[in-house]
N, C-alpha and C. Protein backbone atom coordinates (compact mmCIF):
# COMPACT_ATOMS: atom_id res chain seq x y z
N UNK A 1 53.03 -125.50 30.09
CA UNK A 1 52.78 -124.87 31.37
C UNK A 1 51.34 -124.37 31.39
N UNK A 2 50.91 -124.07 32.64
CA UNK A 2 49.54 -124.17 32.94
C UNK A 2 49.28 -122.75 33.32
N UNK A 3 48.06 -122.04 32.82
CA UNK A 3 47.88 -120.72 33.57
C UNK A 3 48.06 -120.48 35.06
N UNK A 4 47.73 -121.41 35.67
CA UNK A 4 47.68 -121.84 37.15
C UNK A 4 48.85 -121.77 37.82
N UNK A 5 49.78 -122.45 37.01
CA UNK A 5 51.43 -122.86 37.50
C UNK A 5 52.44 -121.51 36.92
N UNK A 6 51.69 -120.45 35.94
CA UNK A 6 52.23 -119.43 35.36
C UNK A 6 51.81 -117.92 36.84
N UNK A 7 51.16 -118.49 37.97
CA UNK A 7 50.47 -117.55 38.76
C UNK A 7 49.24 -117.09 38.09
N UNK A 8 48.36 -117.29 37.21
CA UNK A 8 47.56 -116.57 36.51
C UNK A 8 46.04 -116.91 37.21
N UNK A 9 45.46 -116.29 36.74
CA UNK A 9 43.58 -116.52 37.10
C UNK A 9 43.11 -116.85 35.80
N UNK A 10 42.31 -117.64 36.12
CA UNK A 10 41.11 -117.78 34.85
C UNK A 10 40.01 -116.75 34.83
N UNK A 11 40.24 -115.58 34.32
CA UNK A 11 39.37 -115.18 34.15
C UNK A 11 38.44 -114.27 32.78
N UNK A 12 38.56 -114.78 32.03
CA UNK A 12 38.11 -115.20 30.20
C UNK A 12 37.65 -116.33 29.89
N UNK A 13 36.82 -116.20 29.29
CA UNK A 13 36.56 -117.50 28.45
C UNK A 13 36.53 -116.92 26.96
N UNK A 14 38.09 -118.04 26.52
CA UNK A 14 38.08 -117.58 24.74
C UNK A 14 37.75 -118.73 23.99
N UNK A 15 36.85 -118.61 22.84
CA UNK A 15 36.64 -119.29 21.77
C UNK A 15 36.93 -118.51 20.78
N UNK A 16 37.59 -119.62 19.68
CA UNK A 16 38.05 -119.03 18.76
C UNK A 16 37.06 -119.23 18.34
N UNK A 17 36.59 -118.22 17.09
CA UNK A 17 35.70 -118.30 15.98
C UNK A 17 35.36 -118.98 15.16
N UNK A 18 36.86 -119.10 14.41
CA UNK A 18 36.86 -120.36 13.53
C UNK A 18 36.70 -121.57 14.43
N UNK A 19 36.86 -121.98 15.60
CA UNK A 19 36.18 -122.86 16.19
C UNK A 19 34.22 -123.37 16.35
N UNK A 20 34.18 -121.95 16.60
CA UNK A 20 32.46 -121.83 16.63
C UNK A 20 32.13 -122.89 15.19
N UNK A 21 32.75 -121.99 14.30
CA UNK A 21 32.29 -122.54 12.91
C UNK A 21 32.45 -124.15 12.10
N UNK A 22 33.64 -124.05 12.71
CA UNK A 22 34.29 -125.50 12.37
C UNK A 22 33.08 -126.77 13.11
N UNK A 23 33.47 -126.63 14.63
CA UNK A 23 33.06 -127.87 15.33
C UNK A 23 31.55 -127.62 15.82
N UNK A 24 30.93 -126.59 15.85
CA UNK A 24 28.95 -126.54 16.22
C UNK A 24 28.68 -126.73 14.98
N UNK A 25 27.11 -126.97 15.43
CA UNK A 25 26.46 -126.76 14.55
C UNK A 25 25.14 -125.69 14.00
N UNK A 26 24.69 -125.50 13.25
CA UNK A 26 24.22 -124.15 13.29
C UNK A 26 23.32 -124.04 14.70
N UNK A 27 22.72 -124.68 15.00
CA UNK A 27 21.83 -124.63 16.56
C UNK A 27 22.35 -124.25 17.92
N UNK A 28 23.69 -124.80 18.07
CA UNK A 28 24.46 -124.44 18.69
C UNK A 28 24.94 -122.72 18.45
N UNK A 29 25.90 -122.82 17.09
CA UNK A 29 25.94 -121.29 17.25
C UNK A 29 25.19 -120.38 17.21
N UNK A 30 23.62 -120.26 17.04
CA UNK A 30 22.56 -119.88 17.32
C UNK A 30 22.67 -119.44 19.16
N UNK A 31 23.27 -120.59 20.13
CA UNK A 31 22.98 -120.46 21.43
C UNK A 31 23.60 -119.80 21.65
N UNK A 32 24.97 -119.69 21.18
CA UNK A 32 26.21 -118.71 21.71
C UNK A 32 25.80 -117.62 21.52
N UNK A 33 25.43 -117.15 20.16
CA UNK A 33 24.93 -115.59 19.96
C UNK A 33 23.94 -115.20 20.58
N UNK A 34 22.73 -116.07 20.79
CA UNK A 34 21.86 -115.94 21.77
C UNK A 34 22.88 -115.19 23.42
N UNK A 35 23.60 -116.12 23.69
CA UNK A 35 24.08 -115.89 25.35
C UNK A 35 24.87 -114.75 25.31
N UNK A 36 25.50 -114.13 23.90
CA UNK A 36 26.58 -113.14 23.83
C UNK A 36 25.45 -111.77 23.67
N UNK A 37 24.18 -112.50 23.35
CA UNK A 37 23.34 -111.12 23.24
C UNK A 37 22.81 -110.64 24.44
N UNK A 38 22.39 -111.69 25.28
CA UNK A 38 21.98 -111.76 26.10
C UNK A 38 23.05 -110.43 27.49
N UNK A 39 24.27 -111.13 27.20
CA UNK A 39 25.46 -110.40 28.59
C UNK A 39 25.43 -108.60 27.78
N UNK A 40 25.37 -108.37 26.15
CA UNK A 40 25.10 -107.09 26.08
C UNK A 40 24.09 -106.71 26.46
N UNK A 41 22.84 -106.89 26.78
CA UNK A 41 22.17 -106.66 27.22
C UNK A 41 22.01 -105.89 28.84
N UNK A 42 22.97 -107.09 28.92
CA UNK A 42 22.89 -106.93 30.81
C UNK A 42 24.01 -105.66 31.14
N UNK A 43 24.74 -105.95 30.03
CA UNK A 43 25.72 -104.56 29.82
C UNK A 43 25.60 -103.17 30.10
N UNK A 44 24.14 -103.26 29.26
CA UNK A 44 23.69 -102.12 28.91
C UNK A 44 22.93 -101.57 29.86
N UNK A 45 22.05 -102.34 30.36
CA UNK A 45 21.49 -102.06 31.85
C UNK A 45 22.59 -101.63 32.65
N UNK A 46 23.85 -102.00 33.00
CA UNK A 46 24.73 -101.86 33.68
C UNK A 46 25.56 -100.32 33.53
N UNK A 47 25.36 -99.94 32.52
CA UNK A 47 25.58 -98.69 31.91
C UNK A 47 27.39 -99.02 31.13
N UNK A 48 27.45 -100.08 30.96
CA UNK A 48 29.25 -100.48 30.75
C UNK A 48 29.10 -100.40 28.82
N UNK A 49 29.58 -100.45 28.31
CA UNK A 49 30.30 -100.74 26.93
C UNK A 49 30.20 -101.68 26.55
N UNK A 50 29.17 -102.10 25.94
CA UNK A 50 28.82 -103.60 25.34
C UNK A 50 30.10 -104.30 24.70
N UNK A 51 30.77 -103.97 24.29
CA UNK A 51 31.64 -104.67 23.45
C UNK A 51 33.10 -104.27 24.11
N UNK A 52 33.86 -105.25 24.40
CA UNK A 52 35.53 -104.98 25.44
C UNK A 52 35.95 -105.59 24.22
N UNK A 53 37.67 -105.28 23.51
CA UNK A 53 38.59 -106.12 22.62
C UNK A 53 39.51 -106.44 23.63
N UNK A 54 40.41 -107.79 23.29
CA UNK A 54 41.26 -107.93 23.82
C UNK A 54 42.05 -108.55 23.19
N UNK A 55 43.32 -108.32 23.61
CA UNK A 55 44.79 -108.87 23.08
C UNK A 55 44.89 -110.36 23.62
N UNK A 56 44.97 -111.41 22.68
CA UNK A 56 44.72 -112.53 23.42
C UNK A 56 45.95 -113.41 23.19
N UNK A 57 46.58 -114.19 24.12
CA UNK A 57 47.77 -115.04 23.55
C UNK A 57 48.02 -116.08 24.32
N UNK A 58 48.46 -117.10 23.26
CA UNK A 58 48.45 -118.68 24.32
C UNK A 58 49.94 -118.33 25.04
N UNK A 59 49.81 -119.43 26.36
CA UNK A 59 50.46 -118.84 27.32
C UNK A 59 51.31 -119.91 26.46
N UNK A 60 51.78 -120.76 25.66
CA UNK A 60 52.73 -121.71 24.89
C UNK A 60 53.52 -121.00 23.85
N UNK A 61 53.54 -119.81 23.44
CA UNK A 61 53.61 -119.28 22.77
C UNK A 61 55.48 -118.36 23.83
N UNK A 62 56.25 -118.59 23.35
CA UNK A 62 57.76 -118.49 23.45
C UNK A 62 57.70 -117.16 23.96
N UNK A 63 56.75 -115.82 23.64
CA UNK A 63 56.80 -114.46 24.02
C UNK A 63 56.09 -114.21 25.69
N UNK A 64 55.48 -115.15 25.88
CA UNK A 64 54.65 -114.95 26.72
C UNK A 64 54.95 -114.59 28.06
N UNK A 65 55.92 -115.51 28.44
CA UNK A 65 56.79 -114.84 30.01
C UNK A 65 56.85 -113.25 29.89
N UNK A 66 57.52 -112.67 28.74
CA UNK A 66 57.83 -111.58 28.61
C UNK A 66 56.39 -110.86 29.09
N UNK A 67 55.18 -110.86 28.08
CA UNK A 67 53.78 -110.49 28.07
C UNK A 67 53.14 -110.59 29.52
N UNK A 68 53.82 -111.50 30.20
CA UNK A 68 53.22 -111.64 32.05
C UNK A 68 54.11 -110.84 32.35
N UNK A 69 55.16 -110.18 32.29
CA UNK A 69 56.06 -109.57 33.26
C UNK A 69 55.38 -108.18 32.90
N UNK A 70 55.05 -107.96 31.97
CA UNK A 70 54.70 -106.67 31.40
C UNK A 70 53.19 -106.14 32.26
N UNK A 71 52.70 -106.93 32.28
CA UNK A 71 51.21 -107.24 33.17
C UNK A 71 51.57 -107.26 34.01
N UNK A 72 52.52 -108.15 34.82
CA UNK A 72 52.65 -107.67 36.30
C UNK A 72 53.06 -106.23 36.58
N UNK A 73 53.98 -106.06 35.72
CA UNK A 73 54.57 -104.31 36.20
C UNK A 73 52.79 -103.71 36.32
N UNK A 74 52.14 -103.47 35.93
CA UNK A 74 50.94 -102.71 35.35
C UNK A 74 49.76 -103.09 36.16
N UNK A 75 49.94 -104.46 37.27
CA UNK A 75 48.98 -105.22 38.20
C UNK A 75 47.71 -105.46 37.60
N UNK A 76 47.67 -105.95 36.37
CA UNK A 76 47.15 -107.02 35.70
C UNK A 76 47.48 -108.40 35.65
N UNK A 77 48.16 -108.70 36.63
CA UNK A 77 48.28 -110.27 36.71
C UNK A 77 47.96 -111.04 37.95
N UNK A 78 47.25 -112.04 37.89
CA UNK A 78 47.05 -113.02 38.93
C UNK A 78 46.17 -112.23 39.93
């Protein structure tokens, strides 16, 4: 199932880490940290909290209906 077809928004972009590492190459991950330095930056001008964590989970993952209902109660969803 599709974030789309789950009601959801795209609005994240996740890379895994061990991805960064695995499939770039050092030049590449050079750019990412470059662009991730870059949005703290703009952060900071912004007066916001450079750094947000988040709880992240594939929507394939058997718990997940549950994890959207929980978000909807809370109007974090869609």
């Amino acid at each position: 199932m599709t974030l789309k077809e789950l009601g959801g928004v795209s609005k994240f972009t996740v890379i895994k880490n061990e991805d960064i590492e695995k499939y770039l190459n050092p030049i590449f991950r050079r750019k990412i940290r470059d662009v991730i330095d870059r949005i703290k930056i703009g952060r900071t001008v912004d007066r916001k909290s450079i750094t947000n964590e988040y709880i992240v989970i594939n929507i394939d993952e058997p718990y997940a209906p549950e994890v959207i209902e929980i978000m909807k109660k809370y109007k974090h969803w869609g």
